[in-house]
C-alpha atoms as a PDB file:
ATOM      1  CA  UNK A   1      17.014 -82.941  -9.845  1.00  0.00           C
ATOM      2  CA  UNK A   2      13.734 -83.459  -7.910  1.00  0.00           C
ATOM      3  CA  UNK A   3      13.507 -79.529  -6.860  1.00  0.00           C
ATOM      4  CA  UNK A   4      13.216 -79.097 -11.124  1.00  0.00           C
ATOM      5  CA  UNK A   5      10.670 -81.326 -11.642  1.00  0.00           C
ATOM      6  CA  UNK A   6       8.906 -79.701  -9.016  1.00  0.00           C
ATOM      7  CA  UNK A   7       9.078 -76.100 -10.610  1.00  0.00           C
ATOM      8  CA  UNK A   8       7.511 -77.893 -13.839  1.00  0.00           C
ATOM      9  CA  UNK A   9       4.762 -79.756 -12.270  1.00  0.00           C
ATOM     10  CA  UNK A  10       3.862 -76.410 -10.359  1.00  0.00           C
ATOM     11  CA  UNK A  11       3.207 -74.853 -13.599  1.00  0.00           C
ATOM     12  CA  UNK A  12       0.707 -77.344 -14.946  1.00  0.00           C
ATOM     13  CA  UNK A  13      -0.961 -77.530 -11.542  1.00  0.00           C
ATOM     14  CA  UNK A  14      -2.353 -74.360 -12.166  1.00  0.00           C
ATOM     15  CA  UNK A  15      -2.758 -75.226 -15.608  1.00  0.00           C
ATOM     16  CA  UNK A  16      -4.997 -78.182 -14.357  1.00  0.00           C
ATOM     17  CA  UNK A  17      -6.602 -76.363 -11.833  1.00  0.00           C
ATOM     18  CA  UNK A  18      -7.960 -73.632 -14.479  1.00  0.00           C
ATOM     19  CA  UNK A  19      -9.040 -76.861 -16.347  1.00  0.00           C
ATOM     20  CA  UNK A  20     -10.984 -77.738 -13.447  1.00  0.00           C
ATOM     21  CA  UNK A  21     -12.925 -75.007 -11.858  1.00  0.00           C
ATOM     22  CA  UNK A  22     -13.886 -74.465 -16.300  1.00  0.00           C
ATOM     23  CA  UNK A  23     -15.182 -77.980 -16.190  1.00  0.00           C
ATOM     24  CA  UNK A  24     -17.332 -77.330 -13.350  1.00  0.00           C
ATOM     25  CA  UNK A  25     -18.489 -73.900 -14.446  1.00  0.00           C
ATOM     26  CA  UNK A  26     -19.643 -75.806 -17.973  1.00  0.00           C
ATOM     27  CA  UNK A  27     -20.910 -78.466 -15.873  1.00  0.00           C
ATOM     28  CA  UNK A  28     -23.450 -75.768 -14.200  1.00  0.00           C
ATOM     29  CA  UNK A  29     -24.549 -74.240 -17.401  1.00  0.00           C
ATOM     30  CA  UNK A  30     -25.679 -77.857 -18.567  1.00  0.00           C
ATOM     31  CA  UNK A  31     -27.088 -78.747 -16.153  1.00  0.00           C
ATOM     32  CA  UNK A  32     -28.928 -75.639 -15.655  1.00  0.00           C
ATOM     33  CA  UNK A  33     -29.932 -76.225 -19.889  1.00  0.00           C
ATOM     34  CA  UNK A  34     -31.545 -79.559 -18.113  1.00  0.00           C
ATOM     35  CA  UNK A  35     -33.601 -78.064 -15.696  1.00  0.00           C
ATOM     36  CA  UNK A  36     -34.717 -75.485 -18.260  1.00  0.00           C
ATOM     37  CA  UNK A  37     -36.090 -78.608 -20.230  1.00  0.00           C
ATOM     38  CA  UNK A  38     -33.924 -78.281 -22.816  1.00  0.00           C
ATOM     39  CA  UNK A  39     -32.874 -81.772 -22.874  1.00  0.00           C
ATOM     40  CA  UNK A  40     -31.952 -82.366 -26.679  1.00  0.00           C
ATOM     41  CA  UNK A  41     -29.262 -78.963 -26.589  1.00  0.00           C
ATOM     42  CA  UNK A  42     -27.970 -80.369 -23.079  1.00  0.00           C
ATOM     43  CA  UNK A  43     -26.928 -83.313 -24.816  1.00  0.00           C
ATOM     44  CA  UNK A  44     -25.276 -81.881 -27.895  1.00  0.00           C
ATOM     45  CA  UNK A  45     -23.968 -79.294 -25.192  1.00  0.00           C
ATOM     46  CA  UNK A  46     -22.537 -82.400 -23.052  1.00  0.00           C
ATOM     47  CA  UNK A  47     -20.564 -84.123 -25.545  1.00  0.00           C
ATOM     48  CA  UNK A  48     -19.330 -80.615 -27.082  1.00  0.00           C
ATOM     49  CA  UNK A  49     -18.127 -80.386 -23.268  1.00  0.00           C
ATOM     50  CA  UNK A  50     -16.482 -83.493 -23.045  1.00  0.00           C
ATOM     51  CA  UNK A  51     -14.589 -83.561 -26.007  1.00  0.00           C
ATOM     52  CA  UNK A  52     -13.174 -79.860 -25.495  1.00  0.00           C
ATOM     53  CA  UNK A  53     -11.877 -80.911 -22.069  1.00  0.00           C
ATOM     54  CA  UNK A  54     -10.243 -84.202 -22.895  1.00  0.00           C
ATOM     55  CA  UNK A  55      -8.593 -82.603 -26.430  1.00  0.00           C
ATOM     56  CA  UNK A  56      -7.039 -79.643 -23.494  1.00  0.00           C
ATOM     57  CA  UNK A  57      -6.150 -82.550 -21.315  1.00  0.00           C
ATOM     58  CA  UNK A  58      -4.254 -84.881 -23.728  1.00  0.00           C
ATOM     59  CA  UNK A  59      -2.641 -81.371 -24.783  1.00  0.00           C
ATOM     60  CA  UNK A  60      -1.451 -80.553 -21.414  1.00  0.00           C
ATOM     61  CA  UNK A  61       0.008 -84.225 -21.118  1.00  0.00           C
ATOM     62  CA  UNK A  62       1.836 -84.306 -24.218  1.00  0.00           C
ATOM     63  CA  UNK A  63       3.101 -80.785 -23.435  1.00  0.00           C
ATOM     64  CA  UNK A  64       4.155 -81.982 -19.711  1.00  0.00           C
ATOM     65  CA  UNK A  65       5.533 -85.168 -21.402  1.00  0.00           C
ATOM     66  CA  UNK A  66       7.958 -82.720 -23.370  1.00  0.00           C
ATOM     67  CA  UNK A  67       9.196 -80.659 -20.803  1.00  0.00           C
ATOM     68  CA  UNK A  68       7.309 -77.722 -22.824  1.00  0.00           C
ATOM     69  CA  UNK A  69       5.265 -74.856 -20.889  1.00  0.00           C
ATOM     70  CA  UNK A  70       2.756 -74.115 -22.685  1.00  0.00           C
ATOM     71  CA  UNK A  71      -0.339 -72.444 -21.802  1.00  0.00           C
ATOM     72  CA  UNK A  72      -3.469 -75.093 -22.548  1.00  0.00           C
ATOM     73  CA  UNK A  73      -5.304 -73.547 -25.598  1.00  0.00           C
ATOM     74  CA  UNK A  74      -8.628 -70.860 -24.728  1.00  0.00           C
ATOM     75  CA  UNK A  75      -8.409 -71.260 -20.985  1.00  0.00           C
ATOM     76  CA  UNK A  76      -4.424 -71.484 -20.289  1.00  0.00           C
ATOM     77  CA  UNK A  77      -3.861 -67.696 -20.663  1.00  0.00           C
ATOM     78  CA  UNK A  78      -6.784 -67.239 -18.120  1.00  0.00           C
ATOM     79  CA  UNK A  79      -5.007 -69.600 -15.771  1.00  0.00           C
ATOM     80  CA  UNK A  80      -1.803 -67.739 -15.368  1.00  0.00           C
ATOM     81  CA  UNK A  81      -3.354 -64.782 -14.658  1.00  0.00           C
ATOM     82  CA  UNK A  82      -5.348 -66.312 -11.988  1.00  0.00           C
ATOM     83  CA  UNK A  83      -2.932 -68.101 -10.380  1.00  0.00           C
END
């Protein structure tokens, strides 16, 4: 029983992993749109951020809490190819 659960959480590590390395790469560009002086986009920009990521996160953990795998939307397909 444990070596299934296993297989399943394997999938949405890379799932999660694609999530992460896109967070940081976002994280660069707005930060970069700060040192540009371009404070009043890198806010918009920062909260546009935020909200993407947690709406793929709470997607990934209802999808996990299913037993359902599913690519995350926009960025899953690019994590199974990576990975």
């Amino acid at each position: 029983m444990m070596y299934n659960i296993c297989i399943k959480n394997t999938y949405y590590k890379k799932q999660l992993l694609t999530l992460i390395i896109v967070a940081l790469a976002l994280q660069g560009v707005i930060s970069m749109l700060g040192v540009w002086g371009l404070y009043p986009i890198q806010k918009m920009f920062l909260w546009a951020v935020r909200l993407f990521l947690l709406v793929e996160l709470i997607y990934g953990i209802v999808n996990f809490s299913k037993g359902e795998n599913k690519p995350l939307p926009f960025i899953g397909k690019y994590g199974e190819k990576a990975f």
